[in-house]
C-alpha atoms as a PDB file:
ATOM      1  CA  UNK A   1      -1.562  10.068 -18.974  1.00  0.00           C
ATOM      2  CA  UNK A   2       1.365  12.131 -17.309  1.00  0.00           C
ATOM      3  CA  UNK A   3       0.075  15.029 -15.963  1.00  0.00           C
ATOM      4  CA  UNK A   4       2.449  18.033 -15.066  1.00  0.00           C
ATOM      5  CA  UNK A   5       2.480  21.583 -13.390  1.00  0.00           C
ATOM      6  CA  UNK A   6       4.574  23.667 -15.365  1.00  0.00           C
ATOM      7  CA  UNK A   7       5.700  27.227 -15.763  1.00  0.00           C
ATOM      8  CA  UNK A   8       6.548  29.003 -18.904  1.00  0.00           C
ATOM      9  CA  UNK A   9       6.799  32.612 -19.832  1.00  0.00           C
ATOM     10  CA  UNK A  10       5.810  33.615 -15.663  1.00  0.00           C
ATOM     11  CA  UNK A  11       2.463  31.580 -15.374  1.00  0.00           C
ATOM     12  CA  UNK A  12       2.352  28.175 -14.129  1.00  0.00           C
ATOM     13  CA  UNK A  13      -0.150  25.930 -14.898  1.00  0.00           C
ATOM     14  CA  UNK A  14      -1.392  22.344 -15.899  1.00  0.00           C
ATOM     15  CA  UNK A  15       0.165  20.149 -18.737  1.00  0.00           C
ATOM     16  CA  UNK A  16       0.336  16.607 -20.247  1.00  0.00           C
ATOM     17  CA  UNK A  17       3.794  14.792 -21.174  1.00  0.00           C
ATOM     18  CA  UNK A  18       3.096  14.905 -25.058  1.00  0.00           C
ATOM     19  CA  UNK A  19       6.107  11.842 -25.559  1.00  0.00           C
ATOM     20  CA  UNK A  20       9.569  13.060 -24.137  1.00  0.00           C
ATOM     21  CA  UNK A  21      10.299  16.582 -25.532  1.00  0.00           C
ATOM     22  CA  UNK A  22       6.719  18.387 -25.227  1.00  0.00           C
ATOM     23  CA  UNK A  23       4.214  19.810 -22.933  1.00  0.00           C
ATOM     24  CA  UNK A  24       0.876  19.785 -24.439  1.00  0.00           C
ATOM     25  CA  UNK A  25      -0.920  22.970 -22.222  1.00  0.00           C
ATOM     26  CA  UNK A  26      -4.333  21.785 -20.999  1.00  0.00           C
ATOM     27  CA  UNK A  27      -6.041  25.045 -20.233  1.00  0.00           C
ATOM     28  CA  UNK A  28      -4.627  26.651 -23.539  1.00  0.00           C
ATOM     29  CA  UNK A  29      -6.813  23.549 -25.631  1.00  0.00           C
ATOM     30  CA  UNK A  30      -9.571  23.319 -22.937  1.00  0.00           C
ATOM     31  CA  UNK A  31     -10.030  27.092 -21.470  1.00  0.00           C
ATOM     32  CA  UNK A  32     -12.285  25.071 -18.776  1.00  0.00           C
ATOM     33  CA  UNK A  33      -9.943  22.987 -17.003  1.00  0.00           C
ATOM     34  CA  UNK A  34      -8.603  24.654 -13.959  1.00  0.00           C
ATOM     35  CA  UNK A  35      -5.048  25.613 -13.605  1.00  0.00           C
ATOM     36  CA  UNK A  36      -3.956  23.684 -10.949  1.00  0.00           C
ATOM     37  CA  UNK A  37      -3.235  19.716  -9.798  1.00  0.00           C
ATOM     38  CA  UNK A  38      -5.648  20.136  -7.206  1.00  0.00           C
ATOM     39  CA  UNK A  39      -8.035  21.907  -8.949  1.00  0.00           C
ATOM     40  CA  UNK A  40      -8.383  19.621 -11.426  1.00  0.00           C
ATOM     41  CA  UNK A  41      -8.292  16.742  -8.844  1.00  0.00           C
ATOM     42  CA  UNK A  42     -11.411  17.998  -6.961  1.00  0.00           C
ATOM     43  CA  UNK A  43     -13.261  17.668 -10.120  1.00  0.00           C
ATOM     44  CA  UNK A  44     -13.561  14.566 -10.120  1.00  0.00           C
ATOM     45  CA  UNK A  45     -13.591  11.719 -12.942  1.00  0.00           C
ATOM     46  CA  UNK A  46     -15.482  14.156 -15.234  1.00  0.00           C
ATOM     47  CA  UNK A  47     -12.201  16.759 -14.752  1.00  0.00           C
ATOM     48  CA  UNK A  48     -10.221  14.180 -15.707  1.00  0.00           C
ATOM     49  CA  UNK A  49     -11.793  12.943 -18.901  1.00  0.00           C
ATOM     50  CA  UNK A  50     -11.877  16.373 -19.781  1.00  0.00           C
ATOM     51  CA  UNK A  51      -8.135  16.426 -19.264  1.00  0.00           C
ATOM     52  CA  UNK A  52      -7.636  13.232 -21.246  1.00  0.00           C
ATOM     53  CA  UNK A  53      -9.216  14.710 -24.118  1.00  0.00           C
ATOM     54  CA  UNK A  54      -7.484  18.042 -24.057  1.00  0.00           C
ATOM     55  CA  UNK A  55      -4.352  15.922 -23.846  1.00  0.00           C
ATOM     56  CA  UNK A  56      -4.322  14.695 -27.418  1.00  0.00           C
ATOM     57  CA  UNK A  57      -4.195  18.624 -28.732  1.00  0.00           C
ATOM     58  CA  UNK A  58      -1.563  20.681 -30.337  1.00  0.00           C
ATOM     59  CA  UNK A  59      -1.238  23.304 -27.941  1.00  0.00           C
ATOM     60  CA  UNK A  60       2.365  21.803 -26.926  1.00  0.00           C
ATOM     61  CA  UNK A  61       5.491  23.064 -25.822  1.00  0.00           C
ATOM     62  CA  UNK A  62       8.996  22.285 -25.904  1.00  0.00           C
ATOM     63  CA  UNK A  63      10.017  20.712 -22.376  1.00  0.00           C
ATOM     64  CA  UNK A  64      13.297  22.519 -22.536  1.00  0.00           C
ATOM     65  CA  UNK A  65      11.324  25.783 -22.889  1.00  0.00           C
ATOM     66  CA  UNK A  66       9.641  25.041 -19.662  1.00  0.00           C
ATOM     67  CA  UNK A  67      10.588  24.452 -15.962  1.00  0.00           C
ATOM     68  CA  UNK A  68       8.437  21.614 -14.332  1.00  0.00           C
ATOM     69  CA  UNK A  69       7.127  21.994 -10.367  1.00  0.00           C
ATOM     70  CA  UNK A  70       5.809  19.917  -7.796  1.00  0.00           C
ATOM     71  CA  UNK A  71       2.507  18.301  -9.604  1.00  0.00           C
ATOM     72  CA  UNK A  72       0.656  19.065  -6.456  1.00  0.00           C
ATOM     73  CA  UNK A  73       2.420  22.122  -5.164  1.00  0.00           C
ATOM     74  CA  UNK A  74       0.865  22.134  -1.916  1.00  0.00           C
ATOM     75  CA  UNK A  75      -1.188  19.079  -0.804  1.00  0.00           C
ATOM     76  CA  UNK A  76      -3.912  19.276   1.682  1.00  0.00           C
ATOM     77  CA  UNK A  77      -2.048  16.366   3.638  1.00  0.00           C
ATOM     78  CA  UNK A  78       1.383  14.666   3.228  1.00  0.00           C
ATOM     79  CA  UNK A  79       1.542  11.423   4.981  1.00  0.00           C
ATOM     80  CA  UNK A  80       3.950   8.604   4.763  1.00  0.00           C
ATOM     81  CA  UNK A  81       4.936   5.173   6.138  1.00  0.00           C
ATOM     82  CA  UNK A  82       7.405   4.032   8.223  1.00  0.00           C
ATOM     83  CA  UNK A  83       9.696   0.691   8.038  1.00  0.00           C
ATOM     84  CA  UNK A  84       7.503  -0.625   4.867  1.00  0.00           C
ATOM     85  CA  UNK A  85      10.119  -2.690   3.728  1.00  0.00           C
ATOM     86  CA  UNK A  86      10.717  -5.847   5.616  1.00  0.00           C
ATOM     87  CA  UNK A  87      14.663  -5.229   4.850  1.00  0.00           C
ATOM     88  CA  UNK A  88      14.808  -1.764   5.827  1.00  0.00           C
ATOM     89  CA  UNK A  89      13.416  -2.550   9.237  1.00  0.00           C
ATOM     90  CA  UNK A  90      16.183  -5.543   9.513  1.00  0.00           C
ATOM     91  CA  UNK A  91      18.844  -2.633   8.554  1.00  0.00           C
ATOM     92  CA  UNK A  92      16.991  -0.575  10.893  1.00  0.00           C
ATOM     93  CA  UNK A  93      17.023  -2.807  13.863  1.00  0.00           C
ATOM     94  CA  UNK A  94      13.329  -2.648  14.177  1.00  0.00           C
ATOM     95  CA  UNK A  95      10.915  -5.599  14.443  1.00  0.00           C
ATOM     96  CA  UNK A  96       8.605  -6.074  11.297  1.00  0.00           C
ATOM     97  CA  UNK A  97       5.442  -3.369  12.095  1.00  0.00           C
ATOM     98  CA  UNK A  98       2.026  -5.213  12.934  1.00  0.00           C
ATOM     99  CA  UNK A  99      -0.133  -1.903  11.838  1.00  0.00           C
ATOM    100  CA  UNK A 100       1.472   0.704   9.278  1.00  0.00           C
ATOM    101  CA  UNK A 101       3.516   2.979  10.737  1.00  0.00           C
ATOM    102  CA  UNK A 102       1.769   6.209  10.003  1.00  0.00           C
ATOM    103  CA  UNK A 103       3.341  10.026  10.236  1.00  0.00           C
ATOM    104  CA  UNK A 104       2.785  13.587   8.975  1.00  0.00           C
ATOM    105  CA  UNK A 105       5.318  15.088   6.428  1.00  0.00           C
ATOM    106  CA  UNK A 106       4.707  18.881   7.031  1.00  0.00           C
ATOM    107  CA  UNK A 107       3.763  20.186   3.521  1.00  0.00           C
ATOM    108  CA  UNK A 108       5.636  23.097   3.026  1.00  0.00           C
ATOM    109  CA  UNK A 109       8.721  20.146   2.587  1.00  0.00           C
ATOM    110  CA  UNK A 110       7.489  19.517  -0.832  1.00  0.00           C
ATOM    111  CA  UNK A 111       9.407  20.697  -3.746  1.00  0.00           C
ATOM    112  CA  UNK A 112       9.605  19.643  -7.379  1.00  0.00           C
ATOM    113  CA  UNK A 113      12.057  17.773  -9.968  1.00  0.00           C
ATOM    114  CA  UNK A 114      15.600  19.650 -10.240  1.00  0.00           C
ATOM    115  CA  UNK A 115      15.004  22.044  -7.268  1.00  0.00           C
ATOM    116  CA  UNK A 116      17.315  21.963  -4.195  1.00  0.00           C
ATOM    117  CA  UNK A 117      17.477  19.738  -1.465  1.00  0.00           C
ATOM    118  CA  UNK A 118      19.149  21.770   1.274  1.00  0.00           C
ATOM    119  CA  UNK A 119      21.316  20.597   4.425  1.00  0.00           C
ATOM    120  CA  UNK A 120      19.844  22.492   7.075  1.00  0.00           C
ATOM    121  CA  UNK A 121      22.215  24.821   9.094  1.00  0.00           C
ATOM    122  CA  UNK A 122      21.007  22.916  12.339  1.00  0.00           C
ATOM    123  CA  UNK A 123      22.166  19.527  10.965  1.00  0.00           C
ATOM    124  CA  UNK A 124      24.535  17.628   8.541  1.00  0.00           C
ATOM    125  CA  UNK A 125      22.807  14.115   8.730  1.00  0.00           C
ATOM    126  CA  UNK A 126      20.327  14.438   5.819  1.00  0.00           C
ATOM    127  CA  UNK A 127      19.337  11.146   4.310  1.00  0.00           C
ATOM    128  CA  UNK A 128      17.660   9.943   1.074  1.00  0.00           C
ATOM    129  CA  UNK A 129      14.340   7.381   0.900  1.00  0.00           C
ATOM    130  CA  UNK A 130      13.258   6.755  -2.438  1.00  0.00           C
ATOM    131  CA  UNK A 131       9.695   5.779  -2.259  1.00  0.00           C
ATOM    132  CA  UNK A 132       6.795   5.429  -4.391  1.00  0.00           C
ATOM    133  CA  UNK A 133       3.738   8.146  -3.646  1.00  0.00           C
ATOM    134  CA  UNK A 134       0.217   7.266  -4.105  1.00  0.00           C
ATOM    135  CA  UNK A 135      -2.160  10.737  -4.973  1.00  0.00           C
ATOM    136  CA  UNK A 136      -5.494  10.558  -3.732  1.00  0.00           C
ATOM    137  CA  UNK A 137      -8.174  11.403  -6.346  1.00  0.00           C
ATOM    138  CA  UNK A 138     -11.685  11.512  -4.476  1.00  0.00           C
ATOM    139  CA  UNK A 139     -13.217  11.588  -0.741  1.00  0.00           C
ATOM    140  CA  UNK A 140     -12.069   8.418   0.651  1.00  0.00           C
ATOM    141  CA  UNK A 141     -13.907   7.161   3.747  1.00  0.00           C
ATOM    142  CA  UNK A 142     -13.505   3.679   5.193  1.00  0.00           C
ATOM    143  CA  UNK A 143     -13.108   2.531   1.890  1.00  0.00           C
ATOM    144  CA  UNK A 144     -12.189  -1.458   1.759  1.00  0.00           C
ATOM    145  CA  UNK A 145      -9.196  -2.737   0.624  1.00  0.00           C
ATOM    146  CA  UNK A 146     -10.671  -4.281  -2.719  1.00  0.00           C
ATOM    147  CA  UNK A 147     -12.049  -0.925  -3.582  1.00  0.00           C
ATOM    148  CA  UNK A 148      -9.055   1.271  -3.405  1.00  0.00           C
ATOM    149  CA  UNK A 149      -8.355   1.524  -7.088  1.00  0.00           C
ATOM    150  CA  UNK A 150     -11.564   3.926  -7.569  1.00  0.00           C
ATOM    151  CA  UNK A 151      -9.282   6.412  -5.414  1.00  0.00           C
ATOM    152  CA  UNK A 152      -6.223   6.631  -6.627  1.00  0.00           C
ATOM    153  CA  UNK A 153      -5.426   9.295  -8.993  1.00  0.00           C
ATOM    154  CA  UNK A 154      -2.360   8.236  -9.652  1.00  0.00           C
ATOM    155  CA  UNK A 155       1.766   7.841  -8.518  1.00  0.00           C
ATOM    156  CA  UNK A 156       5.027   9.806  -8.263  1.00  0.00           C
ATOM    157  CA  UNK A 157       8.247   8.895  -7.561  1.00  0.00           C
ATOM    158  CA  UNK A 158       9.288  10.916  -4.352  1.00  0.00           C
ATOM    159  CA  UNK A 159      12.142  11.190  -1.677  1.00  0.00           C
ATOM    160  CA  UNK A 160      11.104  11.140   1.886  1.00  0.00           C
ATOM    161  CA  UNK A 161      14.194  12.964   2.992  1.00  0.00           C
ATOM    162  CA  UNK A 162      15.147  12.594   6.529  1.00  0.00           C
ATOM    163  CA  UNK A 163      16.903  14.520   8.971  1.00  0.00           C
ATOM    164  CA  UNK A 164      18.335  11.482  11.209  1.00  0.00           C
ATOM    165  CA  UNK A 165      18.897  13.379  15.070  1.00  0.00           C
ATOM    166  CA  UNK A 166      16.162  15.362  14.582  1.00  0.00           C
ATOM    167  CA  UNK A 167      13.893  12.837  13.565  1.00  0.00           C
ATOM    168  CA  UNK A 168      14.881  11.337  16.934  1.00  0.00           C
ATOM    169  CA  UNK A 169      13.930  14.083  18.592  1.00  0.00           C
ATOM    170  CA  UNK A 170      10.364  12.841  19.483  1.00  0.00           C
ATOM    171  CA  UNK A 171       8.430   9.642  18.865  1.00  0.00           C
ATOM    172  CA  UNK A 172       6.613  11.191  16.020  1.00  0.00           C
ATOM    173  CA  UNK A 173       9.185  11.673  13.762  1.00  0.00           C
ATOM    174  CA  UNK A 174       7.489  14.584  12.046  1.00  0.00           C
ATOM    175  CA  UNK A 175       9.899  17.536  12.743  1.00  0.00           C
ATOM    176  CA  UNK A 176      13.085  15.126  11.155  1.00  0.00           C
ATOM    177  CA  UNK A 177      10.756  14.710   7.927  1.00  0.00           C
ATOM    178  CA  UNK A 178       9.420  17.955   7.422  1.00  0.00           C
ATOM    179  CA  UNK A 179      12.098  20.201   6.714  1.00  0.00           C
ATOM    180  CA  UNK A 180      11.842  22.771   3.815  1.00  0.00           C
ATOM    181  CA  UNK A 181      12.455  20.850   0.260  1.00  0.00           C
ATOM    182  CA  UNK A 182      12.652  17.545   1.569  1.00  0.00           C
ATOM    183  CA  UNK A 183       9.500  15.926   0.371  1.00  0.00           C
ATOM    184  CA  UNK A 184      10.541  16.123  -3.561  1.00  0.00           C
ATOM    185  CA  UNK A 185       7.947  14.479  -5.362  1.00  0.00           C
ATOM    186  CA  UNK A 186       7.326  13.945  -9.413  1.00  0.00           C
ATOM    187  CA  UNK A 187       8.187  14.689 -12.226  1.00  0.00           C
ATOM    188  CA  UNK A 188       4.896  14.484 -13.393  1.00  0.00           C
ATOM    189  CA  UNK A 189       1.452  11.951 -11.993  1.00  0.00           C
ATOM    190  CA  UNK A 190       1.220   9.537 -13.889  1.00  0.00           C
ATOM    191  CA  UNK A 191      -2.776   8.073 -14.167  1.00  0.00           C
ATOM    192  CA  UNK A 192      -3.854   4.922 -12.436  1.00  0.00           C
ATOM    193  CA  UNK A 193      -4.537   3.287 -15.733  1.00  0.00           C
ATOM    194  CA  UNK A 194      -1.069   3.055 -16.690  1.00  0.00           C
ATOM    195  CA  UNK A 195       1.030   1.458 -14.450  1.00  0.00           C
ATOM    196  CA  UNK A 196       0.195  -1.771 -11.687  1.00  0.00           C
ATOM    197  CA  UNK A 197       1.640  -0.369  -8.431  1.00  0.00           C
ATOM    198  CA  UNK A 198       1.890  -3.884  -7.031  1.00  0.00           C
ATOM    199  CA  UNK A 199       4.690  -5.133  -9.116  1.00  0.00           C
ATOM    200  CA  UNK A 200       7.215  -1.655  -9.920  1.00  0.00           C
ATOM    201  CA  UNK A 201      11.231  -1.505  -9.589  1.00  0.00           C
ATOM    202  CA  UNK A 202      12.374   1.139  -7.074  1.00  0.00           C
ATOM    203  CA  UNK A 203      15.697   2.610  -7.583  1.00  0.00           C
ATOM    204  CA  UNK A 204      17.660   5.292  -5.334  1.00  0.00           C
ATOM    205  CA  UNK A 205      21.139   6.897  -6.702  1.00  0.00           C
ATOM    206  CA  UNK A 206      23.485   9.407  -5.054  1.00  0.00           C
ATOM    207  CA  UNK A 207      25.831  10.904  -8.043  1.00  0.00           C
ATOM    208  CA  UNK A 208      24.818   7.732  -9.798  1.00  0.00           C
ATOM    209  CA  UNK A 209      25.931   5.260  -7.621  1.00  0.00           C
ATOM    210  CA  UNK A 210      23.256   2.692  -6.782  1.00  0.00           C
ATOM    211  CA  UNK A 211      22.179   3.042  -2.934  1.00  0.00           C
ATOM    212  CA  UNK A 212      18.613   1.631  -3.002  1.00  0.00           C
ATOM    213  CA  UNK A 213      16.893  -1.299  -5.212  1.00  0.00           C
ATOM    214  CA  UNK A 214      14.029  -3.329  -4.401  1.00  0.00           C
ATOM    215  CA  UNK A 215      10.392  -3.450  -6.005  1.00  0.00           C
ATOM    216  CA  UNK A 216       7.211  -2.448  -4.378  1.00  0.00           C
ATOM    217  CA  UNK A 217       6.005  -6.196  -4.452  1.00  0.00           C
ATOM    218  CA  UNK A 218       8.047  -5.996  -0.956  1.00  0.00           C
ATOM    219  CA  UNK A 219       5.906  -4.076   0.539  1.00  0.00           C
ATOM    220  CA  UNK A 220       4.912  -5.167   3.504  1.00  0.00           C
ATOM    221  CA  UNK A 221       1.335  -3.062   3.547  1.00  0.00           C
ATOM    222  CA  UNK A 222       0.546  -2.257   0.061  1.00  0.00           C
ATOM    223  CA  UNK A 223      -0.939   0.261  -1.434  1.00  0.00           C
ATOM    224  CA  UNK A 224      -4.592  -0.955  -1.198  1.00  0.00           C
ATOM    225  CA  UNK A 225      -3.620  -1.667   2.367  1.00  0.00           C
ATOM    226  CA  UNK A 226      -2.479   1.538   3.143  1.00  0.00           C
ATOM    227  CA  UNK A 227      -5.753   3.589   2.010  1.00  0.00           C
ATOM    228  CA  UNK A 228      -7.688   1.231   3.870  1.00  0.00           C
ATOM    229  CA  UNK A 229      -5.824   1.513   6.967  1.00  0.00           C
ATOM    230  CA  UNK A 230      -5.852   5.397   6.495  1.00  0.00           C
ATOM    231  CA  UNK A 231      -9.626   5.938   5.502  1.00  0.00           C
ATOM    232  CA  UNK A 232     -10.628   4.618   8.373  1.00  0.00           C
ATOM    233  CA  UNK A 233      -9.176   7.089  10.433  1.00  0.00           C
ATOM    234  CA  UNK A 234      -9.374  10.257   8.266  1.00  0.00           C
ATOM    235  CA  UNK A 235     -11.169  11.175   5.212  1.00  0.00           C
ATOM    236  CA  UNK A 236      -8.551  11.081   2.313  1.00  0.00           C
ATOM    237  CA  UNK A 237      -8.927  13.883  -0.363  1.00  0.00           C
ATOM    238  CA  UNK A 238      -8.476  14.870  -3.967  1.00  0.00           C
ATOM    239  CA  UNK A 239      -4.615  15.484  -3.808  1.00  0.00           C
ATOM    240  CA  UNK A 240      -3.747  13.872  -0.663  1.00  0.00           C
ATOM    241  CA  UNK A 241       0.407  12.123  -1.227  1.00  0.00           C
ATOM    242  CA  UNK A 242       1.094   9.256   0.670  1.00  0.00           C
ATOM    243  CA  UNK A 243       4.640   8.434   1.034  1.00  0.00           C
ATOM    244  CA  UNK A 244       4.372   4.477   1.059  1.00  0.00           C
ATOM    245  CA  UNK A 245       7.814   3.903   2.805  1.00  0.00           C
ATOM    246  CA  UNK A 246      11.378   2.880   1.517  1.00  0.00           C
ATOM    247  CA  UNK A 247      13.501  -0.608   1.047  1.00  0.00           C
ATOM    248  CA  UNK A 248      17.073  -0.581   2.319  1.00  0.00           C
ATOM    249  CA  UNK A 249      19.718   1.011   1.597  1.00  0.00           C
ATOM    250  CA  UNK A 250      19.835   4.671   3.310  1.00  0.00           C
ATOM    251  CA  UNK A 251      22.641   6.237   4.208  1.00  0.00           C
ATOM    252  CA  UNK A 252      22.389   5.585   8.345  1.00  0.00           C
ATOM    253  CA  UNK A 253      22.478   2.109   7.737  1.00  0.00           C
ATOM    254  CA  UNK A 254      25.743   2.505   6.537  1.00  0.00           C
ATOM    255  CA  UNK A 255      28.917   1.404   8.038  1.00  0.00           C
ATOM    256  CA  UNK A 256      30.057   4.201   8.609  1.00  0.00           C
ATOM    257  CA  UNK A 257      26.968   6.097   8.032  1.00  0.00           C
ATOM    258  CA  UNK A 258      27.081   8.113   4.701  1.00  0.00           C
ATOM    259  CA  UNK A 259      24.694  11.389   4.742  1.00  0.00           C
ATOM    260  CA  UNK A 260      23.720  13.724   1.884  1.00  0.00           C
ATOM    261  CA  UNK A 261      26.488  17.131   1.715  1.00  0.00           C
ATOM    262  CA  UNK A 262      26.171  19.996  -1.041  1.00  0.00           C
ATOM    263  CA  UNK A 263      27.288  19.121  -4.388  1.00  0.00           C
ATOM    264  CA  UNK A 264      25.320  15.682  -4.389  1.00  0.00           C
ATOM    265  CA  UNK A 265      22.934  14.865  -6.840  1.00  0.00           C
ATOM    266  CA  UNK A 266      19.873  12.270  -6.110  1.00  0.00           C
ATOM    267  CA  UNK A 267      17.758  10.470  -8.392  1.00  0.00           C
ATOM    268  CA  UNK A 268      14.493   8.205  -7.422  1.00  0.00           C
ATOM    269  CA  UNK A 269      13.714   6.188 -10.620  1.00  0.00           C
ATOM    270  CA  UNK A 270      10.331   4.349  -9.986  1.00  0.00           C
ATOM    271  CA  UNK A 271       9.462   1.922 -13.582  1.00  0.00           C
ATOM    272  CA  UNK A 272       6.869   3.556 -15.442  1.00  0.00           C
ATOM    273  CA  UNK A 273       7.091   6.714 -13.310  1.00  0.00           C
ATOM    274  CA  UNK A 274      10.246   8.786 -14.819  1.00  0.00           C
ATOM    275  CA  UNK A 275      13.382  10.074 -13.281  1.00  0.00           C
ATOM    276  CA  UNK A 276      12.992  12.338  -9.594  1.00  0.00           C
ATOM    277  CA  UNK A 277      16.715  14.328  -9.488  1.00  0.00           C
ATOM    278  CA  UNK A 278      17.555  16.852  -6.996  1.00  0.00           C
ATOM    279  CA  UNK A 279      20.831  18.400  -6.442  1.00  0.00           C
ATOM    280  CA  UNK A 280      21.540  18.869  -2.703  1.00  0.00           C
ATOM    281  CA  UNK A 281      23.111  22.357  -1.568  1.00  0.00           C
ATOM    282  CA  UNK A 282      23.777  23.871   1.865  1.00  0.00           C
ATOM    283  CA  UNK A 283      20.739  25.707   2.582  1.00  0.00           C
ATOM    284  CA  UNK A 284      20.911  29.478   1.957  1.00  0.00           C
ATOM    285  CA  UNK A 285      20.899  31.967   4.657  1.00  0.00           C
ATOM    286  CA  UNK A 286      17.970  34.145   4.538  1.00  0.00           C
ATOM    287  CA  UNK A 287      15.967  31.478   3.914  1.00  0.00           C
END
């Protein structure tokens, strides 16, 4: 199942990829399903079966009559991994991590297919990691590795857009990966049960030219890793993204380095997962 947020006619709300071209609207074929990713997240596995069978109604729209959001529009947390690709910490210069490399994106960066990514007015070197983004669907608690599965809601393609000085500006890295629209995620979840996360093709493009390709079967913690490493320190919850890190190719590896500027276009196609594209614009003053 792809599950979307979408708005049409001035209400946003809850859908299901009906093939391509169509929406079908959950809450308009199942008036009990909440309106919202997160909402329907905290309900559990019977939320979701109620979902599934709402899905198969006629209650559809035409995707070109509706704009498609962030599927989780404001998750509770945002973390991501760091140098999770054995090649991207060779182009980084940084020895191969012993523990996962764990930091915060701030989640007022996340944003949704086709809307902006800006370059701040305090910096031009904005950068592009194409990553795939595992979405938390119950309580997790020092939950073993083996066990993960019964956890996962589900996976997005996102873009763990970087700042590159002002990431610098602390060990932490948080306030360079934070910014306001860069933690794009979607376009839509798509359910645990139809994709195997250990084995997909990650692709980055900047106006279609190929900058990033690699597969998650490099990862050097995978997924089931990851939630184990993180559950042990924090209680995961319904709608929790984790950013699990990005292969090589960004643009301050580059010789010279190459950074996002307005008028680019970036795409993060993840197999089974869709097509993430953002145009990039210099941010707007007022904002």
């Amino acid at each position: 199942m792809k599950l979307v947020t979408f708005t049409h006619n001035g209400s946003t709300r809850i859908g299901a990829m009906n093939g391509d071209d169509s929406v079908v609207d959950l809450t308009a074929v199942d008036s009990s399903l909440p309106a919202t990713m997160l909402e329907l997240l905290a309900g559990g596995d019977e939320a979701m079966e109620r979902a599934r069978a709402a899905a198969t109604g006629d209650s559809t729209i035409s995707l070109s009559e509706v704009t498609l959001e962030a599927p989780i529009a404001r998750p509770g947390k945002a973390l991501a991994i760091g140098l999770n690709y054995r090649d991207h910490a060779e182009e980084s210069g940084q020895e191969i991590p012993k523990h996962p490399i764990v930091f915060a994106k701030v989640t007022t960066c996340i944003t949704g297919p086709g809307k902006p990514v800006h370059v701040p007015r305090v910096s031009p070197a904005v950068d592009w990691e194409g990553e795939l983004c595992v979405v938390i669907g119950k309580n997790a608690r020092y939950v073993a590795k083996d066990d993960v599965e019964d956890y996962i809601a589900g996976y997005m393609n996102g873009n763990d857009v970087s700042v590159r000085d002002w990431q610098f500006h602390s060990p932490t890295w948080m306030t360079g990966k934070g910014f306001d629209t860069h933690g794009p995620i979607g376009p839509w979840l798509v359910t645990r049960d139809e994709l195997d996360a250990t084995n997909l093709d990650v692709r980055t493009f900047v106006n279609d030219e190929l900058k990033q390709e690699s597969n998650t079967s490099q990862l050097i913690f995978d997924v089931g890793d990851i939630i184990e490493y993180l559950s042990a320190a924090c209680t995961l919850e319904p709608g929790d993204v984790i950013f699990t890190g990005t292969p090589a190719g960004v643009g301050v590896a580059q010789s010279p380095p190459q950074f996002l500027k307005a008028g680019d276009t970036v795409r993060v196609e993840i197999a089974g997962l869709g097509s993430l594209e953002n145009p990039v614009i210099t941010e707007p003053r007022g904002e």
